[in-house]
Protein backbone atom coordinates (compact mmCIF):
# COMPACT_ATOMS: atom_id res chain seq x y z
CA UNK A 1 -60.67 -114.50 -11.77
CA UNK A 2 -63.83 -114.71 -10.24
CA UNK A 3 -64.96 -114.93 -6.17
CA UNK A 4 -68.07 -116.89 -4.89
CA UNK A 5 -69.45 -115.15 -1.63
CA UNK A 6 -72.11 -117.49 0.37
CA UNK A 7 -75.35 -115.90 1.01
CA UNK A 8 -74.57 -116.16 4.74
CA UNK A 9 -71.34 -114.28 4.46
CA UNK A 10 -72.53 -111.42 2.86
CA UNK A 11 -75.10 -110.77 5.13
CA UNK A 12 -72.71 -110.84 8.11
CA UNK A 13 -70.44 -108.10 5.75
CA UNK A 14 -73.88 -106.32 5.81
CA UNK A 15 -75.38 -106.58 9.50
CA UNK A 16 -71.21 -105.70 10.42
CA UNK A 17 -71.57 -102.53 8.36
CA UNK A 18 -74.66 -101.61 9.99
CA UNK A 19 -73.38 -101.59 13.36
CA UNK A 20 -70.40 -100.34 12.94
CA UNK A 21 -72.29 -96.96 10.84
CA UNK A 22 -75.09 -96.75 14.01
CA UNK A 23 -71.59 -97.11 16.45
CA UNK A 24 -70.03 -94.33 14.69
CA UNK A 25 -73.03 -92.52 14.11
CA UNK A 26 -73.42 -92.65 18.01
CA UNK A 27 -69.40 -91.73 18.75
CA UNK A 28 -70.15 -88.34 16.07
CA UNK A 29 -73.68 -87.44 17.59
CA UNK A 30 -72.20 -87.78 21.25
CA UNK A 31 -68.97 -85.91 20.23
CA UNK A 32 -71.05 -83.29 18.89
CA UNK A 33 -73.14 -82.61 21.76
CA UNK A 34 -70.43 -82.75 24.42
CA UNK A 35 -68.71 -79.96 22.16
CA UNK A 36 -71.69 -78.16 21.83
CA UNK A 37 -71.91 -78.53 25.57
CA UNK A 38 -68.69 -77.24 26.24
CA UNK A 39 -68.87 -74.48 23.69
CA UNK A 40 -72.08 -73.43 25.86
CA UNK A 41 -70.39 -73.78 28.83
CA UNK A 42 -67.82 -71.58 27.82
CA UNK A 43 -69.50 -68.83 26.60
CA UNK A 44 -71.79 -68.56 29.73
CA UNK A 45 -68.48 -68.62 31.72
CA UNK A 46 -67.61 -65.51 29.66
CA UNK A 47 -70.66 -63.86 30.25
CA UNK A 48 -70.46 -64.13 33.56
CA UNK A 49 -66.91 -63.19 33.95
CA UNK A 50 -68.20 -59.46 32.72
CA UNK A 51 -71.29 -59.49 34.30
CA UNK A 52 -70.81 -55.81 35.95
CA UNK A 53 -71.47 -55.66 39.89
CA UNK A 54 -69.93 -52.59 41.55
CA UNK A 55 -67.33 -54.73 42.73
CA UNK A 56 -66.40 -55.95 39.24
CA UNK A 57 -67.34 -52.53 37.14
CA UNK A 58 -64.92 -51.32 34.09
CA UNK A 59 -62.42 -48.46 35.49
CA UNK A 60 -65.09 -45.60 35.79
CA UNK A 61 -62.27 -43.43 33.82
CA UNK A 62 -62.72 -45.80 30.96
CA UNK A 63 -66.43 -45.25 30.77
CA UNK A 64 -66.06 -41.54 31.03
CA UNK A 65 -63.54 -41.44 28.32
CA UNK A 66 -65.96 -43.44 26.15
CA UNK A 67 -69.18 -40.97 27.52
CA UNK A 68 -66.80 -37.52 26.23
CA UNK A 69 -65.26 -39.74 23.07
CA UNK A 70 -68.93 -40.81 21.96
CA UNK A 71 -70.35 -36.87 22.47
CA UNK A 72 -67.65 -35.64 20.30
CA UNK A 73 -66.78 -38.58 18.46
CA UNK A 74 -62.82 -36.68 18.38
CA UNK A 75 -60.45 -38.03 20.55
CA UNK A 76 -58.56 -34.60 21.20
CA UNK A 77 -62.03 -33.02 21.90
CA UNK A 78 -63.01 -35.17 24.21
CA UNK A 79 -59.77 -35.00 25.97
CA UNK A 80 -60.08 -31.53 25.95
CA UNK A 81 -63.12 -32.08 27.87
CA UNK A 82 -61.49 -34.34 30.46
CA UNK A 83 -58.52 -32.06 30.98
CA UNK A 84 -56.13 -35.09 29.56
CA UNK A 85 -54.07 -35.97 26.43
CA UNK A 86 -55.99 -37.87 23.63
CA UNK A 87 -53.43 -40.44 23.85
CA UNK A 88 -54.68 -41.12 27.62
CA UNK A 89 -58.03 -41.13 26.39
CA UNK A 90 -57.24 -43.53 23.75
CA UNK A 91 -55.71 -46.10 26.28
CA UNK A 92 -58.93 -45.93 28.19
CA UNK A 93 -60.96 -46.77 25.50
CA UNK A 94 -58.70 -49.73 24.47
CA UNK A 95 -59.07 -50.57 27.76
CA UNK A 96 -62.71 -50.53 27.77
CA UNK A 97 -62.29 -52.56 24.69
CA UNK A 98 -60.50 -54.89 25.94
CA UNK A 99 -62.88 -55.39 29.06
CA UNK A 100 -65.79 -56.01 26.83
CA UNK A 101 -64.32 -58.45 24.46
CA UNK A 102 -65.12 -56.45 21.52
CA UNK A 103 -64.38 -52.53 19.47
CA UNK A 104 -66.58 -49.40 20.68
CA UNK A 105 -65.28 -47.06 18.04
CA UNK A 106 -63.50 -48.18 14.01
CA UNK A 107 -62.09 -44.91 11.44
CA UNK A 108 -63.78 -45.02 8.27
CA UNK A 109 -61.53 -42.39 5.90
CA UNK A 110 -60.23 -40.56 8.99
CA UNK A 111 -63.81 -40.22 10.79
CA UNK A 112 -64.63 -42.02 13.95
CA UNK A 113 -67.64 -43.90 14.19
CA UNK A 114 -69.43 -45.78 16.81
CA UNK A 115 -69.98 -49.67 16.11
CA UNK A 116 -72.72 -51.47 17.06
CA UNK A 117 -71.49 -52.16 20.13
CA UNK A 118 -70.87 -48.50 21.32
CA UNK A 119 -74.31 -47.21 19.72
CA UNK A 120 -75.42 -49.68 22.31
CA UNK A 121 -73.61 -48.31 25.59
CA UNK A 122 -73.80 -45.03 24.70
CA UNK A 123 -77.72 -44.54 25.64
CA UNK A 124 -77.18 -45.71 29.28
CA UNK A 125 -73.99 -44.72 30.00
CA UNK A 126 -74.98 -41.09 29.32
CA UNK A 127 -77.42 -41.05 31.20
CA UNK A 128 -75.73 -42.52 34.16
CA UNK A 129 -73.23 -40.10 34.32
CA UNK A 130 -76.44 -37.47 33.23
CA UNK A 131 -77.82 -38.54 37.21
CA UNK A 132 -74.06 -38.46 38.53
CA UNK A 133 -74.26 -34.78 37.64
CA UNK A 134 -77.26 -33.48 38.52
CA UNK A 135 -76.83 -35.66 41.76
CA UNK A 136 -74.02 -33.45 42.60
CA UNK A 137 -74.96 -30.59 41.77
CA UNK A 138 -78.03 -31.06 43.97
CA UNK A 139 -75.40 -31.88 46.53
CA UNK A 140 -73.20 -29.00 46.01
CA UNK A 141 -76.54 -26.58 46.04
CA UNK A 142 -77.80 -28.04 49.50
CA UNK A 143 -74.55 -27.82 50.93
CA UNK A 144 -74.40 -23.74 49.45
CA UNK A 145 -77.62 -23.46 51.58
CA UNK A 146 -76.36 -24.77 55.04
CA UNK A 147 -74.61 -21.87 56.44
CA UNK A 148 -70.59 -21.60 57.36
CA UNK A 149 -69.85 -20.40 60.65
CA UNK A 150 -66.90 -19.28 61.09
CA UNK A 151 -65.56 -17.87 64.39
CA UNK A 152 -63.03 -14.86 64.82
CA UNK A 153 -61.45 -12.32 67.16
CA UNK A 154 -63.99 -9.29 66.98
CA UNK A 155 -61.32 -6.60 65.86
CA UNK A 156 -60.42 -8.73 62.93
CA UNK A 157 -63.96 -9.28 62.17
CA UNK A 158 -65.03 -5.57 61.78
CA UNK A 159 -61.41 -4.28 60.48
CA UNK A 160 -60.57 -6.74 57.61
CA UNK A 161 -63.08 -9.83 57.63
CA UNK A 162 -66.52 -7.62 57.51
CA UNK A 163 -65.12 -4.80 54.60
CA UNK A 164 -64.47 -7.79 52.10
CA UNK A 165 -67.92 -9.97 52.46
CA UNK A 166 -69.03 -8.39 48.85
CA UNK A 167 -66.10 -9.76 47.52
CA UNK A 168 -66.86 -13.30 49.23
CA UNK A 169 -70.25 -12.83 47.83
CA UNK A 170 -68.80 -12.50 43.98
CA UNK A 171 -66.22 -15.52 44.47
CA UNK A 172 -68.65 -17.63 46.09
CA UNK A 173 -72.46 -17.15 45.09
CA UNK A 174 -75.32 -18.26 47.05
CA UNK A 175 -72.65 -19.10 50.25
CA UNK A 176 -73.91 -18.64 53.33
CA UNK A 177 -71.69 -16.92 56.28
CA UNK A 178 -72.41 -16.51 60.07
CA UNK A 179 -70.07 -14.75 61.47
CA UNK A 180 -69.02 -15.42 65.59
CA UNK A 181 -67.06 -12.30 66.61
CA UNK A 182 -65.71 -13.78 69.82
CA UNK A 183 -62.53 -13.88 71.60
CA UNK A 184 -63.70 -17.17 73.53
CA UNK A 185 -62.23 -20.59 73.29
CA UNK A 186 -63.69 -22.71 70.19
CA UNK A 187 -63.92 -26.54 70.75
CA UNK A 188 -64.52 -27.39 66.56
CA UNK A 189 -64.84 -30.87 67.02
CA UNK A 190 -67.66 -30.11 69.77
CA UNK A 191 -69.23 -28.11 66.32
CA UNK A 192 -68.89 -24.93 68.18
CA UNK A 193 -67.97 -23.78 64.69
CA UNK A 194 -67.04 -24.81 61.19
CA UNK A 195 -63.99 -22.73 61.40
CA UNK A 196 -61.51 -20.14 62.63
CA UNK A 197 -59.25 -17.21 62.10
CA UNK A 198 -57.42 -17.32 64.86
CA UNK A 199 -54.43 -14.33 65.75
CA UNK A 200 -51.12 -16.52 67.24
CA UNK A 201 -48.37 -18.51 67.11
CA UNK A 202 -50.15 -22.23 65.88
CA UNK A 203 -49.84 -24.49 65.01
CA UNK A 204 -52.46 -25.63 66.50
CA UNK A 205 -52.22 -29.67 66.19
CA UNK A 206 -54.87 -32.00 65.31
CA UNK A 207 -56.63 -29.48 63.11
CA UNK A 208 -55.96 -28.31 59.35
CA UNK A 209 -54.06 -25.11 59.40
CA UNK A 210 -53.46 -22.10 56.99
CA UNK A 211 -50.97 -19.53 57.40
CA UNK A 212 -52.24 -16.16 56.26
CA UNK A 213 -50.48 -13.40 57.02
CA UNK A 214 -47.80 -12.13 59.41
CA UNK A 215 -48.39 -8.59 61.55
CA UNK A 216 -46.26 -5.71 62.68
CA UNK A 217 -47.28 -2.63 64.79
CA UNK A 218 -46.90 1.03 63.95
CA UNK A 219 -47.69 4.60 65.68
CA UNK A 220 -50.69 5.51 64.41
CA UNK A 221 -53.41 8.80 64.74
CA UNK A 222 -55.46 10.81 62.53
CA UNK A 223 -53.65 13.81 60.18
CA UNK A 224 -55.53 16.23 62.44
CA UNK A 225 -54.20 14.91 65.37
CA UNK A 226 -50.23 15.10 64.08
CA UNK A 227 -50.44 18.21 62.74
CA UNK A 228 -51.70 19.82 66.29
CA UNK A 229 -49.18 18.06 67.86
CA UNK A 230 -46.14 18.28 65.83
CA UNK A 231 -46.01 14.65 65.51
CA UNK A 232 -44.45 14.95 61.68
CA UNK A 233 -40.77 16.34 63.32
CA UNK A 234 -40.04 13.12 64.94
CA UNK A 235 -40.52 10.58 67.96
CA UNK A 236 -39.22 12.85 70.31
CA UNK A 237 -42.28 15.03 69.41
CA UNK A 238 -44.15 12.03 71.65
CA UNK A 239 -43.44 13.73 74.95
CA UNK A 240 -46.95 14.60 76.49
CA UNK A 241 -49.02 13.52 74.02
CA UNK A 242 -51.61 11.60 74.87
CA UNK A 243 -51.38 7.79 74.32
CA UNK A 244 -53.66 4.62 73.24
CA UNK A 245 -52.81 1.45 74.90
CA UNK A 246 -54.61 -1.88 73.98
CA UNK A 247 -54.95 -4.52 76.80
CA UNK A 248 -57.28 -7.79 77.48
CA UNK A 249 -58.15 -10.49 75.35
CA UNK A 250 -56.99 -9.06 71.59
CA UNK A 251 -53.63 -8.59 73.32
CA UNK A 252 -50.60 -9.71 72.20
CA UNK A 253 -47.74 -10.81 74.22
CA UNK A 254 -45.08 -10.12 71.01
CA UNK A 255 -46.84 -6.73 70.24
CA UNK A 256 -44.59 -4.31 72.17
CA UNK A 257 -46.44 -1.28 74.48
CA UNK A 258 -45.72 1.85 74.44
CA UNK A 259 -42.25 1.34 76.68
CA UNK A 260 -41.17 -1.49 74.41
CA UNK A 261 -41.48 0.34 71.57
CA UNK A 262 -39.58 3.25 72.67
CA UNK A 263 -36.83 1.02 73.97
CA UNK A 264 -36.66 -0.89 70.50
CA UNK A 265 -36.46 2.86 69.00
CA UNK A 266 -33.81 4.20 70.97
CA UNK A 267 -35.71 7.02 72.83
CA UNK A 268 -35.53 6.95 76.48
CA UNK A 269 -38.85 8.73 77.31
CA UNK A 270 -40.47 7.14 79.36
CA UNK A 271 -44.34 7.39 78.51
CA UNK A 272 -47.12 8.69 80.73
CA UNK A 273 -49.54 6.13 82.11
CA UNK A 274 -52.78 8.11 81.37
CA UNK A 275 -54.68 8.11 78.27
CA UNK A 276 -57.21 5.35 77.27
CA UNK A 277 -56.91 1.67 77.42
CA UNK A 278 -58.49 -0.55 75.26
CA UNK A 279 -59.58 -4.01 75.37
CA UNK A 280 -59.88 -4.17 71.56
CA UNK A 281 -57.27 -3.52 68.54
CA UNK A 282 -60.52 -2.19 66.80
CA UNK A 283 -61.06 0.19 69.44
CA UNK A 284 -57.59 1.35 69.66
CA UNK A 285 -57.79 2.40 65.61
CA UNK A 286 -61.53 3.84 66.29
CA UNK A 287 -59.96 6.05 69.02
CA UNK A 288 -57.02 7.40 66.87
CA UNK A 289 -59.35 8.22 63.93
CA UNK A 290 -61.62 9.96 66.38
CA UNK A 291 -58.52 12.33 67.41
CA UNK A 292 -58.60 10.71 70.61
CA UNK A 293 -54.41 9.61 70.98
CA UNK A 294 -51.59 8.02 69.37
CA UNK A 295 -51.89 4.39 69.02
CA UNK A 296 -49.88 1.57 68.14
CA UNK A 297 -52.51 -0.34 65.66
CA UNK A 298 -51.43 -3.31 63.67
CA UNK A 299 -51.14 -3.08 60.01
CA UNK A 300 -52.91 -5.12 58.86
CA UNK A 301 -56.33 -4.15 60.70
CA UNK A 302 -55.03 -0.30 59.48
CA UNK A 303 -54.11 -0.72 56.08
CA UNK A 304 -58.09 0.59 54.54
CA UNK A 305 -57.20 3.83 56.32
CA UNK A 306 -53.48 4.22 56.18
CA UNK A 307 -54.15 3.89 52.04
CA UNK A 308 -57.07 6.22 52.84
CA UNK A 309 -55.29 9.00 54.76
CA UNK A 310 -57.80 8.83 57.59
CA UNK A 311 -54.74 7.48 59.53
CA UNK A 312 -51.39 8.22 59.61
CA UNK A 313 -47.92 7.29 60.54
CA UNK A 314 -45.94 10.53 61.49
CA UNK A 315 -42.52 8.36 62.53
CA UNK A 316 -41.26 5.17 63.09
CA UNK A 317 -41.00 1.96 61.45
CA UNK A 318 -43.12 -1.35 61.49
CA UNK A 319 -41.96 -3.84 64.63
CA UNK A 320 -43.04 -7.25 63.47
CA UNK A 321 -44.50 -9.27 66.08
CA UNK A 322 -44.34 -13.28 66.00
CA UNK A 323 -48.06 -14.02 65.91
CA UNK A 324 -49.93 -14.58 62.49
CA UNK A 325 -53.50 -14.75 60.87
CA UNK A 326 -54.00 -18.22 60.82
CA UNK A 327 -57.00 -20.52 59.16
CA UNK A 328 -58.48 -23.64 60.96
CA UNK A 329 -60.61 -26.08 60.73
CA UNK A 330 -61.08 -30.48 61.79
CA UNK A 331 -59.94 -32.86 59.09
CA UNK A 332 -63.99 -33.59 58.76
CA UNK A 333 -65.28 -30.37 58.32
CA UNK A 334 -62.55 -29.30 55.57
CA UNK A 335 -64.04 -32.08 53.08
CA UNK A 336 -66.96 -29.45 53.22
CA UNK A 337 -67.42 -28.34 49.77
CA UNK A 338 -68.52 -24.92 51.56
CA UNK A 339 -65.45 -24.67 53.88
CA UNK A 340 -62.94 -24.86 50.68
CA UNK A 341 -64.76 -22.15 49.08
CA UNK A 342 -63.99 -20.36 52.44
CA UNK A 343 -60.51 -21.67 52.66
CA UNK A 344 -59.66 -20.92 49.21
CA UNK A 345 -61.10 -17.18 49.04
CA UNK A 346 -59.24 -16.50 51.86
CA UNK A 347 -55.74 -17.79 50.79
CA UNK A 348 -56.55 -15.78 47.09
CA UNK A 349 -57.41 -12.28 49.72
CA UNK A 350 -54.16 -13.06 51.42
CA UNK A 351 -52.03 -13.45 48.92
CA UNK A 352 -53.45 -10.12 47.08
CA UNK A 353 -52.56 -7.75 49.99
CA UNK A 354 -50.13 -5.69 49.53
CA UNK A 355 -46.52 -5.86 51.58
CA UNK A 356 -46.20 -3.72 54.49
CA UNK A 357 -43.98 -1.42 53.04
CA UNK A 358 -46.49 -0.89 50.08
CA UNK A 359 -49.11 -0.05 53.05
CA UNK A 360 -46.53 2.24 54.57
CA UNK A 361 -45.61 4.04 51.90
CA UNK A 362 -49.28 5.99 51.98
CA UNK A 363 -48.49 7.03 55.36
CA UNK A 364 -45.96 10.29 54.11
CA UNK A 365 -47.44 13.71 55.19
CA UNK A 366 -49.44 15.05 51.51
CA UNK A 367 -47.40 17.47 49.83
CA UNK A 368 -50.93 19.85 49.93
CA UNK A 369 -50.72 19.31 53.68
CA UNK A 370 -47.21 20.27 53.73
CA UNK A 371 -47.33 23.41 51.54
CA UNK A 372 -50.40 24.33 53.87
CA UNK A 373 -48.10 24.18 57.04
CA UNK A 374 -45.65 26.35 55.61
């Protein structure tokens, strides 16, 4: 079987062909650049969706668990270095990861190596946090140079405050103290002062407060001074001898006198008005190591020369009084990097002292002194 095509047919068969190949070759060429398009568009989307801006930066724990993972290349090294479990430092790096679209870090036989990728973050990241550093510490050594002032009662200044500034200086190098011995109102938030140790009952609101130590009162004089006047056989041994008494600002209104002590012990002597009065706890312990009287000096300023022997206890027993040692300083001035040294040394000192029936203990007549009597 045979089939006769006319001239004319075939070429319409042929100029249809043609079209129809430049129609499709049109629909695949425009189908091909719209994708391309849209593949383009995408992927400029998703570089700009990481673009960093410090709004839009990866968690900052992230890049400092890649900084310490990329030093040691270990992950429990580098948490070791962060002060965190290698599995937390693992789930920041995933999460860097994940952030970035691609892997910082792969194992190759157990060893962790840095992929492209990381090799290229590592460089600047380091050095960012290299400036974070040395930022702060340039911070933290400017702020060592601007001097604390710190304001306290002048008795507590000279007796406990002023004997333990070598030991500041150790804890704390290159801090810088001024020290305001004053008994007069300070306004902090006026910046009369960084700080206080104030002696009372607090709590003092609207300020950041410390507790650190309580106070009690004891009979107090020099061994010299018992011994001459028989002070070691008892209170009633008190009768005629000359007394300390401490009055103005320093003054307590819980630390018992001389009357409210004897009450509180049971002896109904009434004491003598004479003797010296003293506007200054300080001066009151000065005075009894000087042989001048018996005092009642608080504890706490005493306890260098009850544990010394220069002063003594001959009777009695420590009356607690309801004021306390307190720390204080504004909500601003506590974010001081200088003030927390402060703070903290002085919470460490407090809790190293010893009770007050340690510091009473030392105040027993020496067996030497005893023998010597006899």
């Amino acid at each position: 079987m045979s089939f006769c095509i006319s001239d004319r047919c075939l070429q319409r068969k042929k100029m249809f062909c043609r079209q129809g190949w430049k129609k499709c070759r049109f629909s695949s060429s425009w189908a091909g650049l719209w994708c391309n398009h849209a593949m383009s568009t995408f992927a400029d989307s998703r570089r700009k969706a990481i673009q960093p801006t410090l709004a839009r930066l990866p968690p900052l724990t992230s890049l400092r668990a890649f900084v310490a993972t990329a030093r040691h290349l270990n992950f429990v090294r580098a948490a070791e270095e962060l002060h965190v479990t290698s599995a937390a430092v693992g789930q920041q790096i995933r999460l860097l990861e994940d952030y970035l679209g691609q892997p910082l870090f792969n194992r190759v036989r157990g060893q962790l190596h840095l992929t492209p990728a990381g090799l290229a973050l590592v460089p600047g990241l380091t050095g960012a946090f290299d400036a974070v550093l040395a930022a702060m510490a340039q911070f933290v050594q400017s702020d060592h140079e601007q001097p604390i002032r710190i304001s306290v009662a002048p008795s507590f200044a000279s007796k406990w405050l002023i004997p333990r500034l070598d030991a500041l200086r150790r804890a704390a190098p290159g801090l810088q103290v001024l020290v305001d011995a004053s008994t007069q109102l300070t306004n902090l938030d006026a910046g009369d002062a960084d700080c206080v140790i104030r002696y009372g009952s607090g709590p003092y609101p609207g300020l950041i407060v410390d507790h650190l130590f309580s106070e009690a009162v004891l009979p107090v004089c020099s061994p010299e001074f018992a011994d001459s006047h028989s002070l070691w056989d008892g209170p009633q041994a008190i009768e005629g001898v000359p007394l300390l008494h401490e009055e103005g600002a320093e003054y307590d209104q819980s630390c018992p006198d001389w009357s409210g002590w004897l009450r509180a012990a049971g002896l109904s002597y009434r004491p003598s008005q004479g003797g010296f009065r003293l506007n200054q706890s300080a001066l009151v312990l000065y005075a009894a190591l000087a042989g001048q009287g018996l005092g009642l000096g608080k504890i706490r300023l005493a306890e260098a020369e009850i544990r010394s022997g220069r002063l003594v206890s001959p009777f009695g027993v420590p009356q607690p009084v309801s004021s306390s040692y307190f720390f204080a300083t504004t909500a601003h001035t506590a974010r001081f990097l200088r003030v927390d040294l402060l703070r903290e040394w002085l919470l460490a000192e407090a809790r190293a002292l010893q009770t007050m029936d340690e510091i009473i203990a030392r105040r027993i007549r020496p067996a030497a002194d005893m023998i010597a009597a006899e």
